[in-house]
N, C-alpha and C. Protein backbone atom coordinates (compact mmCIF):
# COMPACT_ATOMS: atom_id res chain seq x y z
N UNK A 1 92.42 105.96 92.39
CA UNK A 1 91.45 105.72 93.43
C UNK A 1 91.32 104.22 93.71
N UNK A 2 91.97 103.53 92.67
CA UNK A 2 91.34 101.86 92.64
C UNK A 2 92.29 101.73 93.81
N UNK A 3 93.59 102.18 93.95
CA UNK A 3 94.44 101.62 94.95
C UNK A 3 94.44 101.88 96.19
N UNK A 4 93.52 103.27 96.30
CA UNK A 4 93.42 103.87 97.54
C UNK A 4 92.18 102.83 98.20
N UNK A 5 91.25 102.63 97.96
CA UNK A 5 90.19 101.67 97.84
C UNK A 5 90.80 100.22 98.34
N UNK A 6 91.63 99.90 97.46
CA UNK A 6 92.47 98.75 97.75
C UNK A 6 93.15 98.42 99.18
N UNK A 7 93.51 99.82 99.68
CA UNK A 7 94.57 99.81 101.21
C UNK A 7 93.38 99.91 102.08
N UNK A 8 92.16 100.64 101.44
CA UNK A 8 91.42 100.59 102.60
C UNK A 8 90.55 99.27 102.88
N UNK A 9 90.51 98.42 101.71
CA UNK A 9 89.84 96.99 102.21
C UNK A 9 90.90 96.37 102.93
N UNK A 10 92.52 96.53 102.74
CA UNK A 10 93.07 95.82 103.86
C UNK A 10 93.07 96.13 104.62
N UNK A 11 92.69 97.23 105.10
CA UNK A 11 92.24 97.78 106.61
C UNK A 11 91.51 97.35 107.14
N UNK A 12 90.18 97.15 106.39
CA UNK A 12 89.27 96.91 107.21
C UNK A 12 89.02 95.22 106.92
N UNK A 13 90.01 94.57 106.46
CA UNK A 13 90.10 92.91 106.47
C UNK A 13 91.18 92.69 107.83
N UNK A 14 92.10 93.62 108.15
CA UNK A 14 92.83 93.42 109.47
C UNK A 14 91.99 93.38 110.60
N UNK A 15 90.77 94.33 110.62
CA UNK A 15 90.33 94.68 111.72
C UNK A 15 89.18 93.52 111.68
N UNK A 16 88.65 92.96 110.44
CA UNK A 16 88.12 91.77 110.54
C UNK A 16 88.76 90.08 111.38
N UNK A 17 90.10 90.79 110.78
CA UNK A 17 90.90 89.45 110.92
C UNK A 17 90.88 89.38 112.85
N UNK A 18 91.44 90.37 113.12
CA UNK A 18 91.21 90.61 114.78
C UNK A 18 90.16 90.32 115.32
N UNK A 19 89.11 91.03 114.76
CA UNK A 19 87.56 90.37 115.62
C UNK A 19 87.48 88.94 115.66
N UNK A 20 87.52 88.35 114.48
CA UNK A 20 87.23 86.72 114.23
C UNK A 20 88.61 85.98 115.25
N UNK A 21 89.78 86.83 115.35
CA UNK A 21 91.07 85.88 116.42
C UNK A 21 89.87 85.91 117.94
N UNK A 22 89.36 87.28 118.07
CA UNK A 22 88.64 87.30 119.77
C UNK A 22 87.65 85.68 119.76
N UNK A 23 86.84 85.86 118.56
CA UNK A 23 85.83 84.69 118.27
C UNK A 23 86.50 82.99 118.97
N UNK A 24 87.23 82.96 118.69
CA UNK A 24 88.04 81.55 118.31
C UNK A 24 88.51 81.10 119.84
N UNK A 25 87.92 79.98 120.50
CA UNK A 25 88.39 79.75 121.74
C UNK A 25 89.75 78.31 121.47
N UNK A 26 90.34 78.58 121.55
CA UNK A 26 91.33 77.62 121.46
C UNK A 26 91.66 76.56 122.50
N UNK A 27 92.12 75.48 121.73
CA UNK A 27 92.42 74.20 123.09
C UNK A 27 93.41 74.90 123.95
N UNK A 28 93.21 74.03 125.85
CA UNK A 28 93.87 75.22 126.45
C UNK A 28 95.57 74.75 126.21
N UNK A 29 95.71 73.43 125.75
CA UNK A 29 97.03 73.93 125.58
C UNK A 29 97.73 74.94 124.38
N UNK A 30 97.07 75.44 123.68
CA UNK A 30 97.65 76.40 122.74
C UNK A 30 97.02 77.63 123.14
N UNK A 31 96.38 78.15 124.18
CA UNK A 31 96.45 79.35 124.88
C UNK A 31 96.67 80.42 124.36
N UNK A 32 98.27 80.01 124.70
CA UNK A 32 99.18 81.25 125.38
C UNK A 32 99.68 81.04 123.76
N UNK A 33 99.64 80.35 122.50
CA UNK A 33 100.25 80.80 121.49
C UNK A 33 99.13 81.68 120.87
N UNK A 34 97.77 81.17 120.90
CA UNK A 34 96.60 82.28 120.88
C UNK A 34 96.62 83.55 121.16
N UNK A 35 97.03 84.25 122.32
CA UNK A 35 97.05 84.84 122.86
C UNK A 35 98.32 85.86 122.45
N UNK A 36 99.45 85.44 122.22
CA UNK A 36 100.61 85.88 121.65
C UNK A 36 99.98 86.51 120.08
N UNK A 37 99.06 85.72 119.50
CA UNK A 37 98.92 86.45 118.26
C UNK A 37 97.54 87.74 118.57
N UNK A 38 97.57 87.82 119.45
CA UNK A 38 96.16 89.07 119.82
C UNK A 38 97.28 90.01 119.18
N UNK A 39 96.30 91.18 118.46
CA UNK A 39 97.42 92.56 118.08
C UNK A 39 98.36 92.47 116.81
N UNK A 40 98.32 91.40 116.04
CA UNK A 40 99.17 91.22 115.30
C UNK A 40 99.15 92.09 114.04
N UNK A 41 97.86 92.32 114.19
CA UNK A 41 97.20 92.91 113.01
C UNK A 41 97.45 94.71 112.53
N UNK A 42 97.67 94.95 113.58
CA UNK A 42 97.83 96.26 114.45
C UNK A 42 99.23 96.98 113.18
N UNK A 43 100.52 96.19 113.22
CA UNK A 43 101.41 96.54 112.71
C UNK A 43 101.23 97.61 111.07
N UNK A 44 100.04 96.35 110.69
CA UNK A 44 99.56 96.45 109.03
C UNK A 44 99.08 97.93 109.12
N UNK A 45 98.14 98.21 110.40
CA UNK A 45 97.23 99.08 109.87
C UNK A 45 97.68 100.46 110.61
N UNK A 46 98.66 100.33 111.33
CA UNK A 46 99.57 101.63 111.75
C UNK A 46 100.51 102.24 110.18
N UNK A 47 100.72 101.03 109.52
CA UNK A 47 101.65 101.28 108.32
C UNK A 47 100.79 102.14 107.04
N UNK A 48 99.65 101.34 106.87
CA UNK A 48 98.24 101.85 106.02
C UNK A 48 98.15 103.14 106.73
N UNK A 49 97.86 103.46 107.78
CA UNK A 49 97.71 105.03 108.75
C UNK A 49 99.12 106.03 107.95
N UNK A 50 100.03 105.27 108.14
CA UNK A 50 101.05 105.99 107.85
C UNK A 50 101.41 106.49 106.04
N UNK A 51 100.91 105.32 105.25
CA UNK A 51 100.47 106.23 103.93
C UNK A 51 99.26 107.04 103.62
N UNK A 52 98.54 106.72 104.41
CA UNK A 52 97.58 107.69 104.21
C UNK A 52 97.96 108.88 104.54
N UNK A 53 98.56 109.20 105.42
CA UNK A 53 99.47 110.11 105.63
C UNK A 53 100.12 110.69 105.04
N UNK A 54 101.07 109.90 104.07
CA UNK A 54 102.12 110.42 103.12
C UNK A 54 100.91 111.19 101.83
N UNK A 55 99.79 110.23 101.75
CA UNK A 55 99.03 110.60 100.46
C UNK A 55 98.53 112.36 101.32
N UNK A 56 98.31 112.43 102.22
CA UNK A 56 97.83 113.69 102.19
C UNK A 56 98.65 114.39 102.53
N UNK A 57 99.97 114.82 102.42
CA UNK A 57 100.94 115.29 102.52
C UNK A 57 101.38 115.78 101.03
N UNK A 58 101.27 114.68 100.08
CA UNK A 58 101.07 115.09 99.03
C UNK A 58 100.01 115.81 97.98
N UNK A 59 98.58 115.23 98.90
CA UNK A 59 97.68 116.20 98.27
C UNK A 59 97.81 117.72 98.37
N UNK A 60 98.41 117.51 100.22
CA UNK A 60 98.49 119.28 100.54
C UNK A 60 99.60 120.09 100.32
N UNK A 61 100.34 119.50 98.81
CA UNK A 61 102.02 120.47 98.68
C UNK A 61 101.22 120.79 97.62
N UNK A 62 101.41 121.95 96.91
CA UNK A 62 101.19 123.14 95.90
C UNK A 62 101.68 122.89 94.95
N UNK A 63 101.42 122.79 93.54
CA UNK A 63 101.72 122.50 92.21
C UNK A 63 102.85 123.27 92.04
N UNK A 64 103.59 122.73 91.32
CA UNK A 64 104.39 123.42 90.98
C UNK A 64 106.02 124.27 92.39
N UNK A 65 105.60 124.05 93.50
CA UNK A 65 106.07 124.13 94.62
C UNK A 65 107.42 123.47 94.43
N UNK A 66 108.60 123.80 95.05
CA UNK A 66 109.54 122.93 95.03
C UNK A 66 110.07 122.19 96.48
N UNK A 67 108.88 122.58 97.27
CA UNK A 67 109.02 121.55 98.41
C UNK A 67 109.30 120.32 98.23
N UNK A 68 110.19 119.39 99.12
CA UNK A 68 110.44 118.16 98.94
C UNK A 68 109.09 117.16 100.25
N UNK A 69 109.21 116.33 99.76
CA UNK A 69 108.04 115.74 100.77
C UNK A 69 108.91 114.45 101.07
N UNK A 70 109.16 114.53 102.11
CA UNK A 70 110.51 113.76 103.33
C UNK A 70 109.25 113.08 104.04
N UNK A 71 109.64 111.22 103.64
CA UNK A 71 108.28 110.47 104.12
C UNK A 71 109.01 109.21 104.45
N UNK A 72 108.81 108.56 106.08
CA UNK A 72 109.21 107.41 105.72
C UNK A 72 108.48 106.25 106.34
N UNK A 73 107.95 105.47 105.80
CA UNK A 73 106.77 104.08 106.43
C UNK A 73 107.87 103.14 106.98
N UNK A 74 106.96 102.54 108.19
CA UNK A 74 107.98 102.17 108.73
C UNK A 74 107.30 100.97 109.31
N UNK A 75 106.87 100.03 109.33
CA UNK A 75 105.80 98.83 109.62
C UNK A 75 107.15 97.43 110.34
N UNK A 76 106.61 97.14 111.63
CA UNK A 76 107.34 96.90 112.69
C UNK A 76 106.78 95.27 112.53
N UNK A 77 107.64 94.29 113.02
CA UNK A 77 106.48 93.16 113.20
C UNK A 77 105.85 93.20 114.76
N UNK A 78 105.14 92.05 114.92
CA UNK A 78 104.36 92.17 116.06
C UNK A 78 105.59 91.59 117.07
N UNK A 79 105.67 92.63 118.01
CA UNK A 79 106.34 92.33 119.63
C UNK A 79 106.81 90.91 119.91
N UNK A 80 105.78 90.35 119.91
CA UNK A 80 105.19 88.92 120.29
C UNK A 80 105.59 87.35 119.18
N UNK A 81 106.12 87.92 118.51
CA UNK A 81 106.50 86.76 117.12
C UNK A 81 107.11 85.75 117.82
N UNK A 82 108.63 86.20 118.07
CA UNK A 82 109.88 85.34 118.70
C UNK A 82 109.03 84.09 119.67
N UNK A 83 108.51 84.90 121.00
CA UNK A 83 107.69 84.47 121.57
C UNK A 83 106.96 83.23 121.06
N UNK A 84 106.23 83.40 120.54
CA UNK A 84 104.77 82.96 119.93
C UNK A 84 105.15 81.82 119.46
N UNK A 85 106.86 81.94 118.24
CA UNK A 85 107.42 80.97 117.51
C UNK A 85 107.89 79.87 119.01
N UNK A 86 108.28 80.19 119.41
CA UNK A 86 108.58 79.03 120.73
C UNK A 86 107.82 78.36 121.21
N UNK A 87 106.27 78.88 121.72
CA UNK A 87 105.59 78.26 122.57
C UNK A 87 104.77 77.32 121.28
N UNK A 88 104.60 77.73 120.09
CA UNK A 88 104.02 76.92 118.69
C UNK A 88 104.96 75.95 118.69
N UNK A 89 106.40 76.21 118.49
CA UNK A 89 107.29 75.06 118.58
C UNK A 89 107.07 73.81 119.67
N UNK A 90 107.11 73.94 120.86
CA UNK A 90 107.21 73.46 122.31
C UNK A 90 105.74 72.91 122.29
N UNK A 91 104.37 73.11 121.74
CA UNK A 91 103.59 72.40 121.59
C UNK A 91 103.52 71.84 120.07
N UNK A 92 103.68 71.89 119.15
CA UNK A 92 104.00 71.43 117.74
C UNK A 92 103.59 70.07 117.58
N UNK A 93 104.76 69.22 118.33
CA UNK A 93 104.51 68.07 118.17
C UNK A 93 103.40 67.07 118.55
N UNK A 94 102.93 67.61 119.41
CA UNK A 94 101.37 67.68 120.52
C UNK A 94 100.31 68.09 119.56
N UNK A 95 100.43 68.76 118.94
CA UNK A 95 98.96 69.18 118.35
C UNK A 95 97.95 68.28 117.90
N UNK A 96 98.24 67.04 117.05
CA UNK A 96 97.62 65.97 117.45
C UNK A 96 96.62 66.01 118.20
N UNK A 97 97.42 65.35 119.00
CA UNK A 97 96.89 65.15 120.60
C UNK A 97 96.16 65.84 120.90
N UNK A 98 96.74 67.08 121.33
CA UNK A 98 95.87 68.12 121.52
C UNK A 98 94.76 68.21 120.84
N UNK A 99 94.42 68.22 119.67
CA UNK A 99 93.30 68.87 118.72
C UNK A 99 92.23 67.25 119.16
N UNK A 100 93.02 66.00 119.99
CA UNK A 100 91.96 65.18 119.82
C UNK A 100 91.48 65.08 121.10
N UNK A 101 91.93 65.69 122.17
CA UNK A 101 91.48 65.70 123.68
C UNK A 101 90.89 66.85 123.29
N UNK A 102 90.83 67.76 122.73
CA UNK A 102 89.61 68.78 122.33
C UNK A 102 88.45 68.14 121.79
N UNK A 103 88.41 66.84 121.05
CA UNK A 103 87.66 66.45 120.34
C UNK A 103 87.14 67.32 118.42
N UNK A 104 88.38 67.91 118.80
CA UNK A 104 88.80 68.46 117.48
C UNK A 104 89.13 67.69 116.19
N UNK A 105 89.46 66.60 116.54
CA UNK A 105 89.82 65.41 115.02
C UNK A 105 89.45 64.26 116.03
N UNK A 106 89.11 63.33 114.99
CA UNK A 106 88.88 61.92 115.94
C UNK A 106 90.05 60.65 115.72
């Protein structure tokens, strides 16, 4: 149970993690790398969906049964990575800057 417990606080720390990305207004030149990470979270907790799955698949086969239980998790990264890695790159060197025309560092 400790582990089942365990998948479900990362569940509900993904769906934390997502609310607090909406929170966060970012300088506008990092936007669109903001924005690229909306959903990221999503991957984790389709995968968590998907053992929970397997676990009750296994609760519901019969002792002693010689059914096989054919399971396979399959956790994708987010769409948006490749992406995301470019436009982080292409402002990178800027951030500086950026974070000080925000008045983000002085």
């Amino acid at each position: 149970m400790k582990t089942v417990n365990r998948i479900r606080s990362l569940y509900a720390n993904t769906v934390e993690f997502e609310r607090d990305g909406h929170r966060i207004r970012p300088p506008k030149e990092l936007k669109r790398a903001h924005d690229l990470q909306r959903g990221w979270a999503a991957p984790i907790r389709d995968g968590i969906q998907q053992v929970f799955t397997f676990l009750q698949k296994v609760l519901q086969a019969k002792n002693g049964n010689a059914e096989q239980i054919n399971f396979t998790i399959v956790i994708d990264g987010p769409a948006t990575v490749d992406e995301y890695c470019e436009e982080l790159a292409r402002a990178e060197s800027r951030i500086p800057e950026i974070l000080r025309d925000e008045g983000e560092i002085p």
